[in-house]
C-alpha atoms as a PDB file:
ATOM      1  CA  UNK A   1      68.469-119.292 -99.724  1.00  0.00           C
ATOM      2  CA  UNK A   2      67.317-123.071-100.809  1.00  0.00           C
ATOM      3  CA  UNK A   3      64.368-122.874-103.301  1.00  0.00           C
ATOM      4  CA  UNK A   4      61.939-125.861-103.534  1.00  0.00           C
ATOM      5  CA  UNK A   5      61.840-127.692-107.041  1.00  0.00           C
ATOM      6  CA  UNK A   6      58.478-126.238-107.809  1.00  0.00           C
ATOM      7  CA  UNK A   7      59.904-122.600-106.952  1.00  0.00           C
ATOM      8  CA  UNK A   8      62.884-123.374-109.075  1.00  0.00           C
ATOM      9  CA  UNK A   9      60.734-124.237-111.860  1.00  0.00           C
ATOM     10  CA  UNK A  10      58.445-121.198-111.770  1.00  0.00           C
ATOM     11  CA  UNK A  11      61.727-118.791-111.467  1.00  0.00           C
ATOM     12  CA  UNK A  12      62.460-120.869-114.660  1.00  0.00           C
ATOM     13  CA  UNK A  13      59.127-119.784-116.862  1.00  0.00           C
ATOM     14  CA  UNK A  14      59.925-116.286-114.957  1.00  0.00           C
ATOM     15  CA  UNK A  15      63.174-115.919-116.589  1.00  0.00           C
ATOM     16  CA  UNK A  16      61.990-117.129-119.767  1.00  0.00           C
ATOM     17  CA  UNK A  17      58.840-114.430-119.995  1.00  0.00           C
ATOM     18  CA  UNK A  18      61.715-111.732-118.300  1.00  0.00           C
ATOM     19  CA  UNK A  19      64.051-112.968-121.339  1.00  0.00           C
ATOM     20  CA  UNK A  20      61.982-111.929-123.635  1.00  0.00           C
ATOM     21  CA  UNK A  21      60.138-109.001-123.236  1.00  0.00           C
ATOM     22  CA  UNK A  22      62.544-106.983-120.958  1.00  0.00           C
ATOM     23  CA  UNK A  23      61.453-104.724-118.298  1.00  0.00           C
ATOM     24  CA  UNK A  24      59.143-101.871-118.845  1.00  0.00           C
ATOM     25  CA  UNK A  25      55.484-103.350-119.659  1.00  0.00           C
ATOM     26  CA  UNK A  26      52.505-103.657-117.504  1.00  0.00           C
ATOM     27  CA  UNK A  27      51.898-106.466-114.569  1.00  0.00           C
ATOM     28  CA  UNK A  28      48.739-107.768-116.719  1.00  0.00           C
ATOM     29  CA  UNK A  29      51.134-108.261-120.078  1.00  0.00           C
ATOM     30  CA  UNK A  30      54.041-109.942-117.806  1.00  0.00           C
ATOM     31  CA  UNK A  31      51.269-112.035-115.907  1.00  0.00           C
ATOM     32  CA  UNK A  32      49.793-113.554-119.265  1.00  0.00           C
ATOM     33  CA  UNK A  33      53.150-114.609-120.545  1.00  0.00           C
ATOM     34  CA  UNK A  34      53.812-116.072-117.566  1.00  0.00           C
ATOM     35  CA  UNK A  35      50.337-117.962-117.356  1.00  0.00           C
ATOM     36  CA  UNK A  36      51.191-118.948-120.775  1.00  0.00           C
ATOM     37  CA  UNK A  37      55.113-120.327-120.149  1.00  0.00           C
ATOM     38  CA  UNK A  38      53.925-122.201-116.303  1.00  0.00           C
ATOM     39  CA  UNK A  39      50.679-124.093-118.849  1.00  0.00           C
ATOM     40  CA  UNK A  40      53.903-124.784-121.196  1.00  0.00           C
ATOM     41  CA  UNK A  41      55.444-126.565-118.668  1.00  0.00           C
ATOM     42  CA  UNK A  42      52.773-128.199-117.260  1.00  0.00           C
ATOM     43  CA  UNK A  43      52.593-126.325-114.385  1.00  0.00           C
ATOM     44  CA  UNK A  44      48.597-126.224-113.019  1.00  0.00           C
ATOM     45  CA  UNK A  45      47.663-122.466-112.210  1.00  0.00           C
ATOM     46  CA  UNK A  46      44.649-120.486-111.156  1.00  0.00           C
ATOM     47  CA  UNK A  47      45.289-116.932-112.695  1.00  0.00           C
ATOM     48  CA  UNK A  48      43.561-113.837-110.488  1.00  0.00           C
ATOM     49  CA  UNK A  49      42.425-116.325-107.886  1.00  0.00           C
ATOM     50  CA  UNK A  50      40.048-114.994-105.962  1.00  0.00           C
ATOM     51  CA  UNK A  51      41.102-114.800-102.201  1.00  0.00           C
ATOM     52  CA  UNK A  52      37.773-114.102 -99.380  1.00  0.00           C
ATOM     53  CA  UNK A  53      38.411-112.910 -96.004  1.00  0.00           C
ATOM     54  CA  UNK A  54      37.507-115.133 -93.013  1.00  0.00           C
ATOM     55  CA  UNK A  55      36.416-112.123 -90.075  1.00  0.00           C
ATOM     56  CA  UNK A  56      34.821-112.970 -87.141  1.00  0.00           C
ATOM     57  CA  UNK A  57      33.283-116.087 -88.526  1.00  0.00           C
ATOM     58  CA  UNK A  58      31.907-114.307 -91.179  1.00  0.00           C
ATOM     59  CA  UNK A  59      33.228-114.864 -95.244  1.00  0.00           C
ATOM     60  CA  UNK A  60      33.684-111.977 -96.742  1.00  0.00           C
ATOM     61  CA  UNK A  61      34.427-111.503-100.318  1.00  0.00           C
ATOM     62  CA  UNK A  62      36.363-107.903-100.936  1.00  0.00           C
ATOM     63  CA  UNK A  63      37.667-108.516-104.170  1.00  0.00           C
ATOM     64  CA  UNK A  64      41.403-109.277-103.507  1.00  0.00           C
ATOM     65  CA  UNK A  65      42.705-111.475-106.120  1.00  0.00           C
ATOM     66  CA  UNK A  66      46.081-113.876-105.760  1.00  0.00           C
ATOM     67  CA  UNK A  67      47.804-112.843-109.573  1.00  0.00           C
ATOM     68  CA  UNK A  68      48.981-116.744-110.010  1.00  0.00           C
ATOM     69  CA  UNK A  69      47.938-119.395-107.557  1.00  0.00           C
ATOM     70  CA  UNK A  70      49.909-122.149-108.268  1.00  0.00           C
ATOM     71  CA  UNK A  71      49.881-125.711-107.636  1.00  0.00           C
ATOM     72  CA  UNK A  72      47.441-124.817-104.606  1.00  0.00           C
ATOM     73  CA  UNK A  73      51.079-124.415-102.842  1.00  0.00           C
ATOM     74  CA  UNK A  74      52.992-121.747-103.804  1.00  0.00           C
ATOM     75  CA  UNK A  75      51.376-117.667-104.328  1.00  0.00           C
ATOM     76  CA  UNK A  76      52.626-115.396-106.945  1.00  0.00           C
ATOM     77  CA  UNK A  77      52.476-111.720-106.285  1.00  0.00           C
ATOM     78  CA  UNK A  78      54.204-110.201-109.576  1.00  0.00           C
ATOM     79  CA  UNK A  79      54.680-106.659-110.071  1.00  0.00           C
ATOM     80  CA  UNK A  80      56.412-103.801-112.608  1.00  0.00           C
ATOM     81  CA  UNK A  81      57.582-101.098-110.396  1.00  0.00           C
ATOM     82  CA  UNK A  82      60.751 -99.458-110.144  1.00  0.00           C
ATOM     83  CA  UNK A  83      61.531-100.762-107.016  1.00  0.00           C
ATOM     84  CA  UNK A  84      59.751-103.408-104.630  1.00  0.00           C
ATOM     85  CA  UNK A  85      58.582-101.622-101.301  1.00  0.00           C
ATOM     86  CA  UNK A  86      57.583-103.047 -97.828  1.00  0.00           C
ATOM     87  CA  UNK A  87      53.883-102.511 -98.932  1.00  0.00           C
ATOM     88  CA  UNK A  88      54.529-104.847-101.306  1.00  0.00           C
ATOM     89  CA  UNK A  89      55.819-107.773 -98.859  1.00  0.00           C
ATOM     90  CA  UNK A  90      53.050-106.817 -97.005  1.00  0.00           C
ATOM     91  CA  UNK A  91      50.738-107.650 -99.530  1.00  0.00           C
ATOM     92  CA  UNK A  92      52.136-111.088-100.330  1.00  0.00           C
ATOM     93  CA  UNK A  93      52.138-112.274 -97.007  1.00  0.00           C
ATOM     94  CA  UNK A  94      48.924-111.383 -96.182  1.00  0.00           C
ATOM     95  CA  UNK A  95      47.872-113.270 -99.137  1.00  0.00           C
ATOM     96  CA  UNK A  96      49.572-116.376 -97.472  1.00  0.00           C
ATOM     97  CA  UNK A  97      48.240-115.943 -94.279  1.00  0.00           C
ATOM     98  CA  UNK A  98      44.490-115.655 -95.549  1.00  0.00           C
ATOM     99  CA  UNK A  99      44.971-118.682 -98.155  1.00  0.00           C
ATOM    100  CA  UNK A 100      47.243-120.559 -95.279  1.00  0.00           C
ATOM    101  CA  UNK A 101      50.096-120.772 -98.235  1.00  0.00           C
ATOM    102  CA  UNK A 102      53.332-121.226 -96.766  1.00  0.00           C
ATOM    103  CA  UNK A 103      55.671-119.868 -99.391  1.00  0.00           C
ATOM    104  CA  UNK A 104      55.351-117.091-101.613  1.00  0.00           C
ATOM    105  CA  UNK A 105      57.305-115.516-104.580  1.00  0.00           C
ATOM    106  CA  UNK A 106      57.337-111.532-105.188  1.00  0.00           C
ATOM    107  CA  UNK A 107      58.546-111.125-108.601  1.00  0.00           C
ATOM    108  CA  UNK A 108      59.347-107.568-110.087  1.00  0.00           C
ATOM    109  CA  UNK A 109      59.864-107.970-113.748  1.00  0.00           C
ATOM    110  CA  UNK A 110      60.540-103.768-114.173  1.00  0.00           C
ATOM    111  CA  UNK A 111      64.381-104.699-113.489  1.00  0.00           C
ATOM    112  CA  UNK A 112      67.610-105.578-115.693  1.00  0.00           C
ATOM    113  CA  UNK A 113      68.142-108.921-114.253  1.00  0.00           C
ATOM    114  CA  UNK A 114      65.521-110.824-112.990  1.00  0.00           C
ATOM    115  CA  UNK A 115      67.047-112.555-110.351  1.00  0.00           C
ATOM    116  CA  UNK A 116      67.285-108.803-108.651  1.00  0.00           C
ATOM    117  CA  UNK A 117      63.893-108.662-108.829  1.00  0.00           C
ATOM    118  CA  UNK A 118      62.818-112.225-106.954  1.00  0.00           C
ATOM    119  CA  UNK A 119      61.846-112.465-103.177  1.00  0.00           C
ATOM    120  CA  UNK A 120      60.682-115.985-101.997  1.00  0.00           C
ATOM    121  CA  UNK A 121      59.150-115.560 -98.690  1.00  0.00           C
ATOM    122  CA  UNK A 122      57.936-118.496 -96.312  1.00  0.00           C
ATOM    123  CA  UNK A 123      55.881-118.815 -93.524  1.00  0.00           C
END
């Protein structure tokens, strides 16, 4: 699978943050390290982005948040779990569709190498 330079370089701060805590912390603690190692590398972010729903017409805000919105181009949907599920997928997609992001990264940092725990998904 070909990664776009801007993917490459977030798997990059991803690694770093996965480097060195380990597995085995919360999303929020994983997610502010990572914040911190993308503003490093001058990567522009929007942390907990809020995402509305577009229904019928109608805006709807329902509280969903996008955990790292970044560059405007590319979702993060990061997670600490022992394994990633379909509902999981689910939820990062769906965050693409409603934001009308093409590519998306699913990043499970509960694992012993990160790369196992990395799922780029485009639309």
């Amino acid at each position: 699978m070909e990664f776009d330079d801007l993917s490459h370089r977030v798997i990059g701060c991803a690694i770093e943050v996965h480097r060195g805590l380990g597995p085995g912390l919360l999303e929020s603690a994983y997610e502010q390290c990572l914040a911190h190692e993308l503003g490093q590398n001058g990567i522009r972010f929007q942390l907990q982005h809020p995402q509305p729903v577009e229904y019928k017409g109608i805006h709807l805000d329902c509280g969903y948040r996008i955990d790292l919105f970044v560059e405007g181009v590319l979702i993060l949907e990061l997670k600490s779990v022992g394994k990633l599920t379909a509902i999981h997928e689910a939820q990062l997609l769906t965050y693409m569709k409603l934001a009308n992001v093409k590519t998306g990264l699913l990043i499970n940092f509960n694992v012993t190498k990160l790369k196992d725990g990395i799922k780029r998904f485009v639309l």
